[in-house]
Protein backbone atom coordinates (compact mmCIF):
# COMPACT_ATOMS: atom_id res chain seq x y z
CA UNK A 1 113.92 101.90 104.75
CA UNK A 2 112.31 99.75 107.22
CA UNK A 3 111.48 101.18 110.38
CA UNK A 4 111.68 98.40 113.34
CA UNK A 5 110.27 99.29 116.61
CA UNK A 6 110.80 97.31 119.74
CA UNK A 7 109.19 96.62 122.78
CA UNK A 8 111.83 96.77 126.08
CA UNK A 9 110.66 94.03 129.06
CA UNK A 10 110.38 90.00 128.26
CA UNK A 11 111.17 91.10 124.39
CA UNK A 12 115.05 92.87 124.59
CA UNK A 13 115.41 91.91 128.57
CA UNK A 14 114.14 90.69 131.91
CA UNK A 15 115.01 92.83 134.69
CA UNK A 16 113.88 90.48 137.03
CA UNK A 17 110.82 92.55 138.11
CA UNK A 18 112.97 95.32 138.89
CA UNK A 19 110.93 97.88 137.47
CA UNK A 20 107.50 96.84 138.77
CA UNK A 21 109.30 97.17 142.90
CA UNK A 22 110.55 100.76 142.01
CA UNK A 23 107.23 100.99 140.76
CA UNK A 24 105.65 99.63 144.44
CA UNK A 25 108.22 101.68 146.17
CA UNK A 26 107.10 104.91 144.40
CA UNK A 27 103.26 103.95 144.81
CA UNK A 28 103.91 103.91 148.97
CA UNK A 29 106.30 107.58 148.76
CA UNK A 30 103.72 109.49 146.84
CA UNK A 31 100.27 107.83 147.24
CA UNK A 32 100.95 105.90 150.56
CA UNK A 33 99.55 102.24 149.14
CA UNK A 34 101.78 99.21 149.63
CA UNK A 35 101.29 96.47 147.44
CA UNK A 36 101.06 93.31 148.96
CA UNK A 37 100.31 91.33 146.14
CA UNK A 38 100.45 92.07 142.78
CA UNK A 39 96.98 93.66 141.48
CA UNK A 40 96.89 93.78 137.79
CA UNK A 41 98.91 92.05 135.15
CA UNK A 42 101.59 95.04 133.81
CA UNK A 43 102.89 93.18 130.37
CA UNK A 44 102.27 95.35 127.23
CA UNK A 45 100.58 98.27 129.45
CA UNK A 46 101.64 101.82 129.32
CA UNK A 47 103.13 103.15 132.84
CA UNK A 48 100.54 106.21 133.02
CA UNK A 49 97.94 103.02 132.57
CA UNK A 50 99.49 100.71 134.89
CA UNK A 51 99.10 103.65 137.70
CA UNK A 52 95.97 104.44 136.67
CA UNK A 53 94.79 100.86 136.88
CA UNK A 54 96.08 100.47 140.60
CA UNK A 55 95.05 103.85 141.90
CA UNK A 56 91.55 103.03 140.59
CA UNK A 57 91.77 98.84 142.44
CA UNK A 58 92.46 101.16 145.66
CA UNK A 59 89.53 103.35 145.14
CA UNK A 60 92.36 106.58 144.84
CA UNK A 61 91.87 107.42 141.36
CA UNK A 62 90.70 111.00 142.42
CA UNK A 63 93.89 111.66 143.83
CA UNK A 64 95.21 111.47 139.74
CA UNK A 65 96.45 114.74 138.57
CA UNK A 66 99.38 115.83 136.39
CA UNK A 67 101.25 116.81 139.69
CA UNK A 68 100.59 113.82 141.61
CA UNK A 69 101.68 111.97 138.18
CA UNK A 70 104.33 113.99 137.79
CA UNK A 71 105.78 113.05 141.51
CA UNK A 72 105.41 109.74 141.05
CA UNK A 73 106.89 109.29 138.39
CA UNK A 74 109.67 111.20 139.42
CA UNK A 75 109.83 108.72 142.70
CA UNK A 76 109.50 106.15 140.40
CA UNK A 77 113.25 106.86 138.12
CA UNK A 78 114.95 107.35 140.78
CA UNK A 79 114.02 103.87 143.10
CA UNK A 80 114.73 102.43 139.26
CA UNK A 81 118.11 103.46 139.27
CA UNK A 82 118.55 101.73 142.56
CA UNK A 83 116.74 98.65 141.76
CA UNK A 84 119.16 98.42 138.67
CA UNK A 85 121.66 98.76 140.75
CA UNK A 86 121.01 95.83 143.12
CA UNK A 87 120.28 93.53 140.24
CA UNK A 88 123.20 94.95 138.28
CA UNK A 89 125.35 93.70 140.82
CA UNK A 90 123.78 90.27 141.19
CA UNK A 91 124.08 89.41 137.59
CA UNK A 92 120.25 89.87 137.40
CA UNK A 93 119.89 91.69 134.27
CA UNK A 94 119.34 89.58 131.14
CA UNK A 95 119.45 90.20 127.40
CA UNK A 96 117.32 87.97 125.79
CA UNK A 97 118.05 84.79 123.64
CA UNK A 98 119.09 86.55 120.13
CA UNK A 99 118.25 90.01 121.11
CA UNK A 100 122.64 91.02 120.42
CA UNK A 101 122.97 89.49 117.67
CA UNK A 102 119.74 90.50 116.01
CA UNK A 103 120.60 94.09 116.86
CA UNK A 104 124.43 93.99 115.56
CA UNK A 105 122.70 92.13 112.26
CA UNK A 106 119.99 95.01 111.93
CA UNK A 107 122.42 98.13 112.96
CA UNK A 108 125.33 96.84 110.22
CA UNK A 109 121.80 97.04 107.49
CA UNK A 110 121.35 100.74 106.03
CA UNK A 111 118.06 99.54 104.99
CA UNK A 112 116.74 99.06 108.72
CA UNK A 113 116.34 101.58 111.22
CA UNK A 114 115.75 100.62 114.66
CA UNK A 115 113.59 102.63 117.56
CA UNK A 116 111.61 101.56 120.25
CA UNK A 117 107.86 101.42 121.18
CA UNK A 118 107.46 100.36 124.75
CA UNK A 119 105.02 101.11 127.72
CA UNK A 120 108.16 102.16 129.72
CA UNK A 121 108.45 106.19 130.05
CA UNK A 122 111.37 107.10 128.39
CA UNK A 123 113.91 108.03 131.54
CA UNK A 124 112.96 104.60 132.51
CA UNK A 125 113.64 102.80 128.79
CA UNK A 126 116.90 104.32 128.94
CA UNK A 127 117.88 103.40 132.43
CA UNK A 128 117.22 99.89 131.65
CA UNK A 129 118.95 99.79 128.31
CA UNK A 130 121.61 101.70 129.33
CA UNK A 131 122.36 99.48 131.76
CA UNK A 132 122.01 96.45 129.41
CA UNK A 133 124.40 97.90 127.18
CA UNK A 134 121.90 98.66 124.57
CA UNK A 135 120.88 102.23 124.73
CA UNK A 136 123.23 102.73 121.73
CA UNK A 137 121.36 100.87 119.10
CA UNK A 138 117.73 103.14 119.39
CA UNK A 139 118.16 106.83 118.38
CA UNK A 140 113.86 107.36 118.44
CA UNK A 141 110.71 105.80 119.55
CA UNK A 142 107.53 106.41 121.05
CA UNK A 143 107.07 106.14 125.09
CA UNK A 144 104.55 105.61 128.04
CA UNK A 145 105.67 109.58 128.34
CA UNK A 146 104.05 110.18 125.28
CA UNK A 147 100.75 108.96 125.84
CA UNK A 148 98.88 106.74 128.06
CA UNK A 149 97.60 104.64 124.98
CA UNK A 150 99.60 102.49 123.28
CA UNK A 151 98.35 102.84 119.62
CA UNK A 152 99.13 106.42 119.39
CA UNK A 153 102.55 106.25 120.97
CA UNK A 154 103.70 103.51 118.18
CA UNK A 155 102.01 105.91 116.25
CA UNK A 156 104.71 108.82 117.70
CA UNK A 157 107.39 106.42 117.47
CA UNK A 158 107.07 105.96 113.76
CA UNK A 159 106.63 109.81 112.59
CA UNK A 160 110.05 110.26 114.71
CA UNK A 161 111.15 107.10 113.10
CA UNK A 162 110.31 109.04 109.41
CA UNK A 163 111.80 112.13 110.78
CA UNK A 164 115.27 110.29 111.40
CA UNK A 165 115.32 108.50 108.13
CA UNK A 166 114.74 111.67 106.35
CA UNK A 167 116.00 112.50 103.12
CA UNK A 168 115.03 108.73 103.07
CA UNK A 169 112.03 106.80 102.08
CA UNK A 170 110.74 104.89 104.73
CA UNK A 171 108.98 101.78 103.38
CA UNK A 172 107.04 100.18 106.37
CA UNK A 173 107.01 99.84 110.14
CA UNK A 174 107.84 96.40 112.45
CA UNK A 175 106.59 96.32 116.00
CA UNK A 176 108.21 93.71 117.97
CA UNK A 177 107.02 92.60 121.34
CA UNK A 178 106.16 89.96 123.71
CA UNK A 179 102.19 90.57 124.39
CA UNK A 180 98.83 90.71 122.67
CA UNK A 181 98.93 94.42 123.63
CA UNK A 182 102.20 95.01 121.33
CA UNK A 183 100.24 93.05 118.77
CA UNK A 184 96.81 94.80 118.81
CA UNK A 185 98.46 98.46 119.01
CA UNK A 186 101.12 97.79 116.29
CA UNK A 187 98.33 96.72 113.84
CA UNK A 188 96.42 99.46 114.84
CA UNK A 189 99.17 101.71 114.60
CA UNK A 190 99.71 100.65 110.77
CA UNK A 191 102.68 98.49 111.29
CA UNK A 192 103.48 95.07 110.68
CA UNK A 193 103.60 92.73 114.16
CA UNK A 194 106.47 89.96 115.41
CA UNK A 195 105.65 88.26 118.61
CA UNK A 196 108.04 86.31 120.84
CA UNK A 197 107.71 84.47 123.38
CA UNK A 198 110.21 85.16 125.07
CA UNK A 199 107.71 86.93 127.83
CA UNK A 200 104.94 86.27 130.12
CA UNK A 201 102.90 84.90 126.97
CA UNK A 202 103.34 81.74 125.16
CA UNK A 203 103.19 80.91 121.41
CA UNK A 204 99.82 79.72 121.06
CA UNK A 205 98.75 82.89 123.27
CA UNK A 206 100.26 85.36 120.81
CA UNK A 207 99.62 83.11 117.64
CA UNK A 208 95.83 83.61 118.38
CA UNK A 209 96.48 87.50 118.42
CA UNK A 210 96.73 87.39 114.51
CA UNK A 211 100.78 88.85 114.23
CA UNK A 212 102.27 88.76 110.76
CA UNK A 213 104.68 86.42 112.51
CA UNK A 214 105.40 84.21 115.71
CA UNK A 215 108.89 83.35 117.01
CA UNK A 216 110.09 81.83 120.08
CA UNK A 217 112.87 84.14 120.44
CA UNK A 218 114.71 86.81 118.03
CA UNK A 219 117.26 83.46 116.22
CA UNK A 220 118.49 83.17 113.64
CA UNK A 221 118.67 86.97 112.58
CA UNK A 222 118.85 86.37 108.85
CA UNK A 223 115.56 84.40 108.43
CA UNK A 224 113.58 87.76 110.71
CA UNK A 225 115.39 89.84 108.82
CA UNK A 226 114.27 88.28 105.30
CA UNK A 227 111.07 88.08 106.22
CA UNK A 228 110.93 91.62 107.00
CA UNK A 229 112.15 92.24 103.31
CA UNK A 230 109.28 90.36 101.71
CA UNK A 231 106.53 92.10 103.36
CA UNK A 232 107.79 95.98 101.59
């Protein structure tokens, strides 16, 4: 069995920055910092890292503890629900080019398994999938809830990926993502790499990263899924 482990934002969807207000909005309830502009660049970063990163560009980082964490990020689901919601009802929510079809193709396979490896914690993966209407295709994965770093949380998301293909054998691992960061940790993680650009980064960007494979989006299923195939 192949395990195949996807990133969430600019690889399955855009939310159309959705996550990164609820994100602002739960900075100002639980830290009192409003973001004005945007600080650092979020793509492919964990969400314990992404806090970390802005807490220590405002000169707060010694206000980081597992309860002030723990608030936050509790601040944080809930203003994601409602920023959802808004976009929800805008039409603001997009699957990306390929992503259904790709998914239907690898769900009807009993040689593929699909689970996720994203940045996102995991309340906040399923929020956004489940609101995508994809929450249904990934029954494991590793999380920004895990661990801060991304490397061991692919790691996670594989061992639970081996854990729900058991009694079978799983053959290999695919990490699929948008960024240089889902790149990088995948390798490092032991897993074969596909990059899209269907993100913030373009071909050439990700091309230079060294992935087993380049696409500018997830078409035509069949040729991603063969070449899956020949690497086990």
């Amino acid at each position: 069995m192949i395990l195949v482990l996807f990133d969430i934002d600019g690889t399955l969807i855009s939310t159309d920055g959705a996550g990164m207000r609820a994100f602002h909005r739960a900075l100002q309830e639980t830290f009192d910092i409003r973001i004005e502009n945007q600080l650092i660049r979020p793509d492919g970063k964990t969400d314990p890292l992404i806090l970390r990163e802005i807490l220590e560009q405002n000169h707060l980082d010694d206000r980081l503890c597992s309860d002030s964490q723990q608030e936050m990020f509790s601040c944080y689901l809930e203003f994601l629900e409602d920023e959802i919601a808004k976009i929800m009802k805008s039409g603001r929510i997009q699957i990306l080019p390929g992503v259904s079809t790709f998914l239907k193709a690898l769900s009807s396979e009993s040689d593929f398994a699909l689970g996720l490896a994203t940045g996102n914690l995991e309340g906040g993966a399923r929020i956004k999938l489940k609101n995508a209407g994809l929450n249904g295709f990934f029954h494991f994965g590793g999380f920004g809830s895990d661990s801060e770093d991304r490397t061991e949380l692919t790691r996670i998301a594989i061992l639970r990926g081996m854990h729900h293909a058991s009694p079978g054998v799983v053959d290999g691992a695919f990490v699929i993502g948008d960024t240089p960061f889902d790149v990088m940790h995948g390798r490092n993680a032991g897993a074969f790499t596909i990059a899209v650009a269907s993100g913030g980064y373009g071909i050439d960007e990700l091309r230079a990263c060294g992935p087993d494979l380049v696409l500018p989006d997830l078409i035509p299923a069949e040729s991603i899924m063969s070449f899956m195939r020949t690497r086990m």
